[in-house]
C-alpha atoms as a PDB file:
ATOM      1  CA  UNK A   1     105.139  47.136 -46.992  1.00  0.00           C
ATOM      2  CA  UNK A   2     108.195  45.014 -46.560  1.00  0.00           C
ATOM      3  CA  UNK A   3     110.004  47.634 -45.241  1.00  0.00           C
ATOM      4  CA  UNK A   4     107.373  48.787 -42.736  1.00  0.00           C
ATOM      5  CA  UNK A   5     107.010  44.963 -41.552  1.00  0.00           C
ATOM      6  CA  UNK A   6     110.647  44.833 -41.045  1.00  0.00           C
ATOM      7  CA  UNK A   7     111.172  48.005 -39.239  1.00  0.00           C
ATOM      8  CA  UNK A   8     108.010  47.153 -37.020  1.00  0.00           C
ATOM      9  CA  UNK A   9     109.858  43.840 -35.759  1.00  0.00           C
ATOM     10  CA  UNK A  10     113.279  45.388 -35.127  1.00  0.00           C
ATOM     11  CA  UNK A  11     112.312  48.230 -33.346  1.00  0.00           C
ATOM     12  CA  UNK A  12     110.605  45.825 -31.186  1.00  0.00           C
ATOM     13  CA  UNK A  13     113.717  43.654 -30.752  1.00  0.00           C
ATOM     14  CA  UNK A  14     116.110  46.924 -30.392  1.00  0.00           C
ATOM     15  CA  UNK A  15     113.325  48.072 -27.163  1.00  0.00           C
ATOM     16  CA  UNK A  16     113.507  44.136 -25.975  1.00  0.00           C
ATOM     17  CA  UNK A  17     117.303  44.220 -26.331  1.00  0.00           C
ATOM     18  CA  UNK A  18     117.827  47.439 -23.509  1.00  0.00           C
ATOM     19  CA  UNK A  19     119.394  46.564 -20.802  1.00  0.00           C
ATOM     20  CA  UNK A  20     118.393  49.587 -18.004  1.00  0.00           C
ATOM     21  CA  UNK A  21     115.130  48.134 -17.069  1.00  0.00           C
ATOM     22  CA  UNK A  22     113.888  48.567 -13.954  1.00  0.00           C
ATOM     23  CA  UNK A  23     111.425  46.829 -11.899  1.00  0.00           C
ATOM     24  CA  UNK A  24     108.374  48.476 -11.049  1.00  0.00           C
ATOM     25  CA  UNK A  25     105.975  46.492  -9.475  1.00  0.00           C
ATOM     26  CA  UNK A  26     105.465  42.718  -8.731  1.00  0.00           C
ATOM     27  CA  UNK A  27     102.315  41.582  -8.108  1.00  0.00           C
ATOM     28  CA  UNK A  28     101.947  37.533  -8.243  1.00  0.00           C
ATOM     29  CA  UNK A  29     102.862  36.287 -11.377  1.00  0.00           C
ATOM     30  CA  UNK A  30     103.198  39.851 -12.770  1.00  0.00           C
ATOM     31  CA  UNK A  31     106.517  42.049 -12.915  1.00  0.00           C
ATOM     32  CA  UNK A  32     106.397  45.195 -14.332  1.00  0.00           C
ATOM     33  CA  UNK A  33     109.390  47.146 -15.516  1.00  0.00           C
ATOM     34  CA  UNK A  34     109.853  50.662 -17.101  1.00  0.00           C
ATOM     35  CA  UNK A  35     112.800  52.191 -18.676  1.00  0.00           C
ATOM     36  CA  UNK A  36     113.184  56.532 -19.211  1.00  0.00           C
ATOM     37  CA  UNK A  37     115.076  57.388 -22.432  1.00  0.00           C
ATOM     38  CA  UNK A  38     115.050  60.797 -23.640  1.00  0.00           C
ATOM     39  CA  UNK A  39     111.565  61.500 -24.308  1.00  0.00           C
ATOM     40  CA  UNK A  40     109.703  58.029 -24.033  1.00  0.00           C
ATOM     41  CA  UNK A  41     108.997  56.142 -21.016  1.00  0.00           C
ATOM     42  CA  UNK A  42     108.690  52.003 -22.277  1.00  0.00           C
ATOM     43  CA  UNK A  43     107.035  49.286 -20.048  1.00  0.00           C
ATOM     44  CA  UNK A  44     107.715  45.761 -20.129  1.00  0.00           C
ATOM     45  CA  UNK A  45     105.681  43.647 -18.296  1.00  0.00           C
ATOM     46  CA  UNK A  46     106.595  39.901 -17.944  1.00  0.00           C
ATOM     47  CA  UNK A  47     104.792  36.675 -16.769  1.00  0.00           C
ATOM     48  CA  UNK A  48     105.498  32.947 -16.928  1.00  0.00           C
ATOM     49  CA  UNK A  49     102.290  31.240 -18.211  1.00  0.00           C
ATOM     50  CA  UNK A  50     101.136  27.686 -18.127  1.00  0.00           C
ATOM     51  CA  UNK A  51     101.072  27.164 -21.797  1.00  0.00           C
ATOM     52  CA  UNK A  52     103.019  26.535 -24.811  1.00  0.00           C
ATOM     53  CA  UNK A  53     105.464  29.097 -26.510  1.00  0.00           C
ATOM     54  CA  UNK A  54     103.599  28.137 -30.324  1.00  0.00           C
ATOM     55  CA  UNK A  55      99.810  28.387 -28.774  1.00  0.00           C
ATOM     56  CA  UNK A  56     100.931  31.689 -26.628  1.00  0.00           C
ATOM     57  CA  UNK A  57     102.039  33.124 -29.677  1.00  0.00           C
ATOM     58  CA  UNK A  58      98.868  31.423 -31.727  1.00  0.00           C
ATOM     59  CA  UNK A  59      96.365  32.882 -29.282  1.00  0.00           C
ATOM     60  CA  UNK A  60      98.629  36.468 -28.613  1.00  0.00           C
ATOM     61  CA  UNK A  61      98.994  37.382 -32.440  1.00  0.00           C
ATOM     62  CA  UNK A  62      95.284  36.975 -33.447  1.00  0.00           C
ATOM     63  CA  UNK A  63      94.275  41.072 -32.441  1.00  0.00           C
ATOM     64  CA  UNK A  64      90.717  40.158 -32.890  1.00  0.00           C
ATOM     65  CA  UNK A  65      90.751  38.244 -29.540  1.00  0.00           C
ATOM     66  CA  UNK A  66      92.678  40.796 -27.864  1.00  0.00           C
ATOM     67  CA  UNK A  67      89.035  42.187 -26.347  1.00  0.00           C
ATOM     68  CA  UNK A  68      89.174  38.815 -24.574  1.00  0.00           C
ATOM     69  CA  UNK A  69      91.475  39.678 -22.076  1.00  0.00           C
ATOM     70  CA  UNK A  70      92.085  43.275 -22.534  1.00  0.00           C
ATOM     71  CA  UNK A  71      89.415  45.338 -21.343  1.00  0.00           C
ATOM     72  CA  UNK A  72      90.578  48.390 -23.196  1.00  0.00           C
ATOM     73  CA  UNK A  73      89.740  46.908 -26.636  1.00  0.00           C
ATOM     74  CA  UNK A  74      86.492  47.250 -27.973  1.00  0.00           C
ATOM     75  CA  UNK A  75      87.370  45.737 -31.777  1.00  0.00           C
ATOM     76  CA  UNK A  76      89.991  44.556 -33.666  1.00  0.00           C
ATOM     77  CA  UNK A  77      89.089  44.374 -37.365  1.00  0.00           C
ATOM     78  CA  UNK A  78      91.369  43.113 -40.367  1.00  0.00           C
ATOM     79  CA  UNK A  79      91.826  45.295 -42.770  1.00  0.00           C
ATOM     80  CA  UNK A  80      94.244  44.051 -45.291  1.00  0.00           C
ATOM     81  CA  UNK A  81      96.536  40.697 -44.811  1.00  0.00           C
ATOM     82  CA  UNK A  82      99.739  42.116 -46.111  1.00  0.00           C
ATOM     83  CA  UNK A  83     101.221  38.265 -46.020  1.00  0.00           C
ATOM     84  CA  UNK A  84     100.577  34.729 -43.779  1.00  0.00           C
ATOM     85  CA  UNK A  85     102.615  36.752 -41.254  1.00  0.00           C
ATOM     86  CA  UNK A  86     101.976  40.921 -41.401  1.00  0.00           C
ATOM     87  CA  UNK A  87      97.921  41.649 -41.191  1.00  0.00           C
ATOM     88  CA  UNK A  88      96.698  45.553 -40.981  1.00  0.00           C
ATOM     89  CA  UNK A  89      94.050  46.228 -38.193  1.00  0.00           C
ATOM     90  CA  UNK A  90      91.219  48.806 -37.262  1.00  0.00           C
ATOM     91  CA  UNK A  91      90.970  48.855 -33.522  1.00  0.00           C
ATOM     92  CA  UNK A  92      88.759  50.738 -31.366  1.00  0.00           C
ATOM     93  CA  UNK A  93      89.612  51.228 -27.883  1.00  0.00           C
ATOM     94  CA  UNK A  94      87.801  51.905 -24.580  1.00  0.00           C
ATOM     95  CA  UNK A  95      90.482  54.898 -24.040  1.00  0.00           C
ATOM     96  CA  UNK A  96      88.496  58.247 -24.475  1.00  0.00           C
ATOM     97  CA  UNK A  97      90.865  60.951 -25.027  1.00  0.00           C
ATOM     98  CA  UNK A  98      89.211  64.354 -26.396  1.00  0.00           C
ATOM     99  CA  UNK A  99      86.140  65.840 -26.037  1.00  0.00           C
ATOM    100  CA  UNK A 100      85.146  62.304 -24.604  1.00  0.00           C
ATOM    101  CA  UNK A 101      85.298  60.343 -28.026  1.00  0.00           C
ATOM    102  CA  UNK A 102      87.093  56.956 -27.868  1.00  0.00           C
ATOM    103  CA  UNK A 103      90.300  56.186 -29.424  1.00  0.00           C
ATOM    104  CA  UNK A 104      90.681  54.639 -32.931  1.00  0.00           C
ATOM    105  CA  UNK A 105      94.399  52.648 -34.454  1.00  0.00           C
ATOM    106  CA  UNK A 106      95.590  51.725 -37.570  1.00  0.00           C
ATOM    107  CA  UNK A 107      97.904  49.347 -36.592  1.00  0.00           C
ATOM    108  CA  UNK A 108     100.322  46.930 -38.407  1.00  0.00           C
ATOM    109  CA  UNK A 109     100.422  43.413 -36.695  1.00  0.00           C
ATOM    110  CA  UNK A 110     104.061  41.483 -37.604  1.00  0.00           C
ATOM    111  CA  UNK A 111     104.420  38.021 -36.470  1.00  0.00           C
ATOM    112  CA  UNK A 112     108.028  36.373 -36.755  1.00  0.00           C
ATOM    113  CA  UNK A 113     108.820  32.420 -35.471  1.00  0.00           C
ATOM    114  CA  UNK A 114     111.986  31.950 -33.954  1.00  0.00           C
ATOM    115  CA  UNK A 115     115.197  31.647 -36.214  1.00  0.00           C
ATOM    116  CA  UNK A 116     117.191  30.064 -34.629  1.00  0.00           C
ATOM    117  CA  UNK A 117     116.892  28.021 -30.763  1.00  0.00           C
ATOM    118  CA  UNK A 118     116.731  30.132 -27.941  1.00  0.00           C
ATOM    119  CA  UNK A 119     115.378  33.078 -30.235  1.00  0.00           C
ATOM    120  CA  UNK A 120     111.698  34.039 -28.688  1.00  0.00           C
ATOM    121  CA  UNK A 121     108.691  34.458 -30.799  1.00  0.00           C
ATOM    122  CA  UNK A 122     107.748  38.140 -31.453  1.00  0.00           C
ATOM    123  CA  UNK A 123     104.733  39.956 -32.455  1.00  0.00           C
ATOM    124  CA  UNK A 124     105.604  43.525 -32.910  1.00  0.00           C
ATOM    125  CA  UNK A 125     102.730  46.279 -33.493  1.00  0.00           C
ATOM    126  CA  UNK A 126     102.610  49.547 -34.701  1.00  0.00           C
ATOM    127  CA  UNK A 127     100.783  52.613 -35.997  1.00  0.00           C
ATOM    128  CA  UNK A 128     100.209  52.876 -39.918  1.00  0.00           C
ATOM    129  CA  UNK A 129      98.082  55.136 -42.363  1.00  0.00           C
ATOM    130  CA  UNK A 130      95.972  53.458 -44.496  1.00  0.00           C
ATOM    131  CA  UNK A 131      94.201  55.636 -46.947  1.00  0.00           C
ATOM    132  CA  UNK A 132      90.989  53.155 -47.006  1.00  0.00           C
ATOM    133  CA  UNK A 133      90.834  54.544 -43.046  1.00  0.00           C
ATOM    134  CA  UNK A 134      91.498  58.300 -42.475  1.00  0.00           C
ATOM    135  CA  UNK A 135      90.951  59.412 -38.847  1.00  0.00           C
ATOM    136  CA  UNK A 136      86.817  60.104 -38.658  1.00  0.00           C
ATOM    137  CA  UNK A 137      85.142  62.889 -36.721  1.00  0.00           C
ATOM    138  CA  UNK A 138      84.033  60.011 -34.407  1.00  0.00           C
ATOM    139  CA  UNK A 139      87.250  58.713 -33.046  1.00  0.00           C
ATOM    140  CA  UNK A 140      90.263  60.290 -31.785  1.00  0.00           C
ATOM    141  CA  UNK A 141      93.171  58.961 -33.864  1.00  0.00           C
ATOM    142  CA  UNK A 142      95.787  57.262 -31.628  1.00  0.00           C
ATOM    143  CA  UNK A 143      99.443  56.169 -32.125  1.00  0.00           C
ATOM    144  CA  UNK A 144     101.715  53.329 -31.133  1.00  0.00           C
ATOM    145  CA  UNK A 145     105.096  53.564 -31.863  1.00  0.00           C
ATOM    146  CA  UNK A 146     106.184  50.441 -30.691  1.00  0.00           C
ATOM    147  CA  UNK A 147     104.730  47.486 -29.058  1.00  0.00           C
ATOM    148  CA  UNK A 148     104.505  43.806 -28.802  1.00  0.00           C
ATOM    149  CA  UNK A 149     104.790  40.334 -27.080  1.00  0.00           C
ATOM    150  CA  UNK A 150     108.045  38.808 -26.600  1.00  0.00           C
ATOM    151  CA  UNK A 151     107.448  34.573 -25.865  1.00  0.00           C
ATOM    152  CA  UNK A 152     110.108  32.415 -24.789  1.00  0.00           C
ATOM    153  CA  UNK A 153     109.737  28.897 -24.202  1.00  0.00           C
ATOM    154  CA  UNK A 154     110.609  27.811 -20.244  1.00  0.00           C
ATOM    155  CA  UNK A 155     109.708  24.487 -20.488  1.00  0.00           C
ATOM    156  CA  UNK A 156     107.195  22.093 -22.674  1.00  0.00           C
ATOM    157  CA  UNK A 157     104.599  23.199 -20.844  1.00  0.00           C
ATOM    158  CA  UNK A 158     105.567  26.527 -19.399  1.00  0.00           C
ATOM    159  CA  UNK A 159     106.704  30.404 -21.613  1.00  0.00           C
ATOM    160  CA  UNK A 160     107.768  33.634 -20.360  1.00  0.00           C
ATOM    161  CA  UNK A 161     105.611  36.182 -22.247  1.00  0.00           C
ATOM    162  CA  UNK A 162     106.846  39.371 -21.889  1.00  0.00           C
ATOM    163  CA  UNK A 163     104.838  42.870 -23.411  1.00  0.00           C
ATOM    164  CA  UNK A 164     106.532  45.730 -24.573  1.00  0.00           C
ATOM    165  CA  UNK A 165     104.834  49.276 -24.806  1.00  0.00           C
ATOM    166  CA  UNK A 166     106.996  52.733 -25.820  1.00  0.00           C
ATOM    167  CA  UNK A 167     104.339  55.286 -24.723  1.00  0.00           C
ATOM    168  CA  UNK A 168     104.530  58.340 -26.657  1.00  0.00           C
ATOM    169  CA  UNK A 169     105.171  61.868 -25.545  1.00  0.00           C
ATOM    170  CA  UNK A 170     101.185  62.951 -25.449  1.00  0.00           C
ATOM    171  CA  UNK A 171     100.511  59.803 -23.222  1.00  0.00           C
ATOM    172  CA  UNK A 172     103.368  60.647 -21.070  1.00  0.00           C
ATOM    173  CA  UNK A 173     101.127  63.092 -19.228  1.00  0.00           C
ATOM    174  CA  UNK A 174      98.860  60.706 -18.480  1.00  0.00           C
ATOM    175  CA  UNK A 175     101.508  58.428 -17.162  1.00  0.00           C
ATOM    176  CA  UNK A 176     103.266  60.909 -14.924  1.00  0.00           C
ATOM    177  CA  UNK A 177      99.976  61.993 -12.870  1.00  0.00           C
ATOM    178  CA  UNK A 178      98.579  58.886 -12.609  1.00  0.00           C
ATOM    179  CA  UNK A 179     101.320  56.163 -11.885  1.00  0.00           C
ATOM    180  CA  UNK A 180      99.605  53.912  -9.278  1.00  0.00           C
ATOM    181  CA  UNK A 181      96.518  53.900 -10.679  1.00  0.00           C
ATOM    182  CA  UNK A 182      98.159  52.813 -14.229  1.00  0.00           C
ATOM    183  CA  UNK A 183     100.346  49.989 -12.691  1.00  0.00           C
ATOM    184  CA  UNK A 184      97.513  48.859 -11.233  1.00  0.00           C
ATOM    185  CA  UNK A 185      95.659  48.894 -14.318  1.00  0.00           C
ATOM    186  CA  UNK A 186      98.124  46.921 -16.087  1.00  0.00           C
ATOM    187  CA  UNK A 187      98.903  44.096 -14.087  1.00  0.00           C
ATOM    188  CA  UNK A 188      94.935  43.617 -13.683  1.00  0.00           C
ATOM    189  CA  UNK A 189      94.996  43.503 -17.292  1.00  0.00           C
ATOM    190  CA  UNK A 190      97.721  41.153 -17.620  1.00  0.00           C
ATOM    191  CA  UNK A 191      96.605  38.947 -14.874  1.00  0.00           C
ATOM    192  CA  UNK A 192      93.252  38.837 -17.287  1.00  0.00           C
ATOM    193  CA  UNK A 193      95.867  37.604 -19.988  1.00  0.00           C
ATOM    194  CA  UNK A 194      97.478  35.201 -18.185  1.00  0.00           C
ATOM    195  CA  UNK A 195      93.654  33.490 -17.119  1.00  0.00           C
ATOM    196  CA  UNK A 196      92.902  33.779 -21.270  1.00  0.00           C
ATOM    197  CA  UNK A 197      96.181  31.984 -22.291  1.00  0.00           C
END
């Protein structure tokens, strides 16, 4: 567990640390990057938010809100708290993939306070088996590799929360025939974050 926990945060970090980002789209407050490597395609998608760094990352790190803002979420259910800072999650997600069933996770939630100043907060997310949940003939089992939110403090008052997705290579299909319509998708969805936080 320790070693799944860690690997989950610094894969995050190692995405958040590329530097051949490019800009997307920029809608309002919204900027949305992506980056092609090999086989994945990564997003990042930034805002600056009226609201502390500690209460973004309060708020942001609780999955069972998540279906607050982000329409794609139907539940977020804890499964096991690994420690105060590393929960397990069941979510169920709007997405239907095959044979029109919606999309089930296992995911590992890993929440890390800044070290040192002018280190961000991170909570880094990713795909885990959990024998207590095998995939069920009702739900098509998804993956993430690698996601999470990125929060750096601007100001007392005012953070720059950034979210990092790597897609993986089945939803790179998706991606590539429907880029607009995506983007579009995702700054909506992150406008809806920006309103909850």
């Amino acid at each position: 567990q320790v070693y799944l926990s860690y690997n989950n945060v610094s894969a995050l970090k190692m995405l958040i640390a590329k530097a051949n980002w490019a800009l997307a789209r920029e809608k309002e407050k919204v900027r949305m990057y992506t980056l092609e490597e090999d086989k994945f395609l990564s997003f990042r998608i930034e805002m600056s938010v009226c609201i502390t760094a500690s209460r973004a990352f309060s708020l942001l790190s609780n999955l069972r809100r998540r279906h607050e803002w982000d329409s794609h979420y139907v539940s977020a259910e804890l499964v096991q708290k690994v420690d105060d800072d590393d929960m397990i999650y069941h979510v169920v997600s709007q997405m239907l993939r095959h044979e029109d069933k919606p999309q089930d996770f296992v995911i590992l939630a890993s929440r890390r306070k800044p070290c040192s100043r002018g280190d961000p907060y991170v909570v880094a997310f990713r795909s885990v088996t959990l024998p207590t949940h095998p995939a069920r003939a009702e739900f098509t089992r998804g993956e993430t590799l690698c996601s999470g939110f990125c929060i750096w403090p601007e100001s007392e008052e005012m953070s720059k929360v950034a979210y990092y997705n790597q897609a993986t290579p089945g939803y790179l299909n998706y991606i590539t025939t429907n880029v607009a319509g995506l983007s579009s998708d995702i700054c909506a969805t992150f406008e809806a974050c920006e309103k909850f936080l």
